[in-house]
N, C-alpha and C. Protein backbone atom coordinates (compact mmCIF):
# COMPACT_ATOMS: atom_id res chain seq x y z
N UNK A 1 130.52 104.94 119.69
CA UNK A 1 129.94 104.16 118.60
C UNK A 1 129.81 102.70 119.02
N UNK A 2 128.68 102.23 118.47
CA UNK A 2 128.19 100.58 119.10
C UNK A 2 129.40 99.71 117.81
N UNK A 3 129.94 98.87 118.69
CA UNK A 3 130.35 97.99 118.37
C UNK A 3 129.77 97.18 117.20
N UNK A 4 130.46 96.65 115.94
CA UNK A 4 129.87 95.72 115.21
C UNK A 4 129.94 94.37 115.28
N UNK A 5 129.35 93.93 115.75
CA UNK A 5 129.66 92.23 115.69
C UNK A 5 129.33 91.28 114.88
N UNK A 6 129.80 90.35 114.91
CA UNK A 6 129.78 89.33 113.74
C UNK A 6 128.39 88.89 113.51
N UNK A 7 127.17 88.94 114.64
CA UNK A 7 125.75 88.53 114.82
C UNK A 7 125.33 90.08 113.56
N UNK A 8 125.60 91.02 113.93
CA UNK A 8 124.98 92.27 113.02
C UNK A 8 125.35 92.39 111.86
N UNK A 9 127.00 91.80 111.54
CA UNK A 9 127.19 91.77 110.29
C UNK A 9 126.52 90.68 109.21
N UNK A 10 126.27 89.90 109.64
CA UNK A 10 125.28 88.15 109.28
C UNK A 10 124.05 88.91 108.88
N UNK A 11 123.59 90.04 109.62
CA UNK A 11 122.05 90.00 109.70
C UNK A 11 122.04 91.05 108.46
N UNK A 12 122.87 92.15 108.27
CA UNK A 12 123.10 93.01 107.07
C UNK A 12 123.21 92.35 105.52
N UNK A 13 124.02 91.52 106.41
CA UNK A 13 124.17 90.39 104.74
C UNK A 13 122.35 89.91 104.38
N UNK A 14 122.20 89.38 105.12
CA UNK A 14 120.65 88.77 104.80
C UNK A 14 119.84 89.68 104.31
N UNK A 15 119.56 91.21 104.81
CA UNK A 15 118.83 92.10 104.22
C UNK A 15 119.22 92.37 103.58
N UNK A 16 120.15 92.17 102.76
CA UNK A 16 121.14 92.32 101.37
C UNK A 16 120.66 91.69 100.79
N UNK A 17 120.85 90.48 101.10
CA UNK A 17 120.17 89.50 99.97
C UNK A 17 118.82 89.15 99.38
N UNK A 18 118.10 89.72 101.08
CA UNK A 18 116.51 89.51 100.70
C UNK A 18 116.22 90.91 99.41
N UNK A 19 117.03 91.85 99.73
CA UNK A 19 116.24 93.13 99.19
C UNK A 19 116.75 92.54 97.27
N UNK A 20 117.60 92.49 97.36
CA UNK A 20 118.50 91.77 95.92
C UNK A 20 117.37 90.80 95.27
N UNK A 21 116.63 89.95 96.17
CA UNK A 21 115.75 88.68 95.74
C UNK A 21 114.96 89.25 95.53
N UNK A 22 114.47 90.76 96.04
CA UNK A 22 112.85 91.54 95.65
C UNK A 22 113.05 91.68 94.59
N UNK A 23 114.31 92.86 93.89
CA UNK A 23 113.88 93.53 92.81
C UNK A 23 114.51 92.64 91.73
N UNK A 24 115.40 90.97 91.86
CA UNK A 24 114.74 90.04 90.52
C UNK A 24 114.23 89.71 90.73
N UNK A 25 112.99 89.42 91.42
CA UNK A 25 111.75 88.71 91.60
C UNK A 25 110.85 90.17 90.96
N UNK A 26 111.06 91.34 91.18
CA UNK A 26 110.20 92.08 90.82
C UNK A 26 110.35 92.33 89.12
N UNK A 27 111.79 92.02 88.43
CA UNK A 27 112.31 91.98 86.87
C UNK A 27 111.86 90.74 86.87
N UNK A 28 111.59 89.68 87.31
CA UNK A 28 111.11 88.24 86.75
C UNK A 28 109.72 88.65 86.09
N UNK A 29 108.81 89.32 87.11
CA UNK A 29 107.44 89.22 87.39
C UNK A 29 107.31 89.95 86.41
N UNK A 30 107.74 91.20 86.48
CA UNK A 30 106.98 92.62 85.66
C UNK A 30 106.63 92.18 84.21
N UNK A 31 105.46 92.85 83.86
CA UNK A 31 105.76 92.37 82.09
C UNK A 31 105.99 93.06 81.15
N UNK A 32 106.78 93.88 81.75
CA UNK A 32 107.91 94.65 80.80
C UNK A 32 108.62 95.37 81.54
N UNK A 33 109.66 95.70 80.57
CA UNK A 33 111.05 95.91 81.46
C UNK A 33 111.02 97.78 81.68
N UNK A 34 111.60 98.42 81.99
CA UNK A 34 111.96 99.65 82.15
C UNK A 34 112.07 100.74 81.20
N UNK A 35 112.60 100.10 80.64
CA UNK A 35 112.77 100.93 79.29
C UNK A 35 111.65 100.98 78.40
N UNK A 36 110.56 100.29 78.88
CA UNK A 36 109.50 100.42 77.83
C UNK A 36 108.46 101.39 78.51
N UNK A 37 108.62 101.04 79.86
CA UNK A 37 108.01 102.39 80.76
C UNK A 37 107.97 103.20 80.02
N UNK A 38 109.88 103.78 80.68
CA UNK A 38 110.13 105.26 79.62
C UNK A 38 109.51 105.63 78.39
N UNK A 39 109.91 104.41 77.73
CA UNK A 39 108.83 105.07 76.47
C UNK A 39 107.63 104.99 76.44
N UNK A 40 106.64 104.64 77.60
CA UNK A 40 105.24 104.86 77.22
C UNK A 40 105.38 106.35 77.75
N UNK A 41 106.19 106.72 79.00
CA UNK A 41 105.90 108.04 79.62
C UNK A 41 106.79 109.36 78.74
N UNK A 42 107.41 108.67 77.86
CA UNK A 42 107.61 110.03 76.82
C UNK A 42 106.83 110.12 75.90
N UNK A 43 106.07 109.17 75.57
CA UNK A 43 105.56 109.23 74.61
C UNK A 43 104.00 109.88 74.90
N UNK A 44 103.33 109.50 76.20
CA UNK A 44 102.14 110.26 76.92
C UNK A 44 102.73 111.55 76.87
N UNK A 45 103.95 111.97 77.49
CA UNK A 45 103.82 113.63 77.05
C UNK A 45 103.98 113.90 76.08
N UNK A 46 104.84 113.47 75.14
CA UNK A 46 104.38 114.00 73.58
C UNK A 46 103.13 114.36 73.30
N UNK A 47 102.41 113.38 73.12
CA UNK A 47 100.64 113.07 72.95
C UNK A 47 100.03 114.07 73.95
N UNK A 48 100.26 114.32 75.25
CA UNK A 48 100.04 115.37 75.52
C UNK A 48 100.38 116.60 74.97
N UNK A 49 101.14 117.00 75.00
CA UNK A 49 101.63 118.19 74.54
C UNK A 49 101.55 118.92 72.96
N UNK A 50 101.22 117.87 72.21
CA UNK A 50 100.48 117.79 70.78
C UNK A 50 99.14 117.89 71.05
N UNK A 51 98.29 117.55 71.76
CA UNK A 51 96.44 117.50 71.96
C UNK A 51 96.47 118.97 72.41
N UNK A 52 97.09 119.47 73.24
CA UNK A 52 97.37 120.94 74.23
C UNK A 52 97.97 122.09 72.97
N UNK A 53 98.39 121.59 72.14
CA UNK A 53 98.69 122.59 71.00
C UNK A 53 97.68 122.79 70.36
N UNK A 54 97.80 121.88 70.04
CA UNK A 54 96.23 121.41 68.74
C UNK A 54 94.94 122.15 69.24
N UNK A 55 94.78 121.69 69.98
CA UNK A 55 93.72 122.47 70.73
C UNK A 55 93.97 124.00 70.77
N UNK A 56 95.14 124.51 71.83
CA UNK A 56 94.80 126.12 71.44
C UNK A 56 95.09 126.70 70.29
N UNK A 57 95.88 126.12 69.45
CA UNK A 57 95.57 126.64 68.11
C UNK A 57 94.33 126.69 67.68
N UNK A 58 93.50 125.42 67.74
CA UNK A 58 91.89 125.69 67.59
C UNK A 58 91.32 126.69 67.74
N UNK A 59 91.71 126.96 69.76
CA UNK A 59 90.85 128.00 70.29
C UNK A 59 91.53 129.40 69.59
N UNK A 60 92.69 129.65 68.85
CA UNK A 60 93.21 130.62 68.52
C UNK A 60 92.29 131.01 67.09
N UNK A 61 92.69 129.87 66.40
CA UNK A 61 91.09 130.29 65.12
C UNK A 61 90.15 130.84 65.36
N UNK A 62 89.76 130.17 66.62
CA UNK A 62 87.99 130.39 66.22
C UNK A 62 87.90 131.49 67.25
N UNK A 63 88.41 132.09 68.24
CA UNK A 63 88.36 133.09 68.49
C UNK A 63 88.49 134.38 67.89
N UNK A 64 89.51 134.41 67.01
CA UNK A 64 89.84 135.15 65.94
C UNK A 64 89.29 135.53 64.82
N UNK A 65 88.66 134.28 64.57
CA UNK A 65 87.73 134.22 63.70
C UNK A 65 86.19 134.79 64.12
N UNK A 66 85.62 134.60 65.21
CA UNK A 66 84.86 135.42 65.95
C UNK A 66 85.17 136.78 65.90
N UNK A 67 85.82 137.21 66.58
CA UNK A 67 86.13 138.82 66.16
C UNK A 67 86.28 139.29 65.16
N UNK A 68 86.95 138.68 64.29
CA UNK A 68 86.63 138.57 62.68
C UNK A 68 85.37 139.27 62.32
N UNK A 69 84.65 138.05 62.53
CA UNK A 69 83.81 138.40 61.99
C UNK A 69 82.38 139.08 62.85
C-alpha cells in the first residue's frame, strides 16, 4: 500500500472543500429547494396516473357501449 503523505492528505482536504463549495453554491443558486422537486414529481405521477384512469375508463364505456349497442 502507497504511503500517505502529508502533500496527499492537503490535497483530499481541498477536494473536500471544493466539492462542499459546489453543492452550497448549487442550494444558493437553485430556485427551489428539494423538497419542492419532490412534490412537483409526486404530484406529475398522480396527474399521471389519474389522466391514465380517466381515460381507460373512457375507453371502457365506449367500447362497451359499442357492443352494446
Amino acid at each position: 500500500m502507497p504511503k500517505i503523505t502529508q502533500k496527499t492528505k492537503k490535497i483530499v482536504k481541498k477536494t473536500k472543500k471544493i466539492k462542499k463549495n459546489k453543492i452550497n453554491t448549487f442550494k444558493k443558486n437553485a430556485p427551489f429547494n428539494v423538497r419542492t422537486v419532490k412534490c412537483f414529481y409526486y404530484y406529475n405521477v398522480c396527474g399521471l396516473l389519474f389522466i391514465s384512469t380517466s381515460f381507460f375508463i373512457y375507453w371502457v364505456f365506449t367500447v362497451t357501449k359499442g357492443l352494446i349497442d
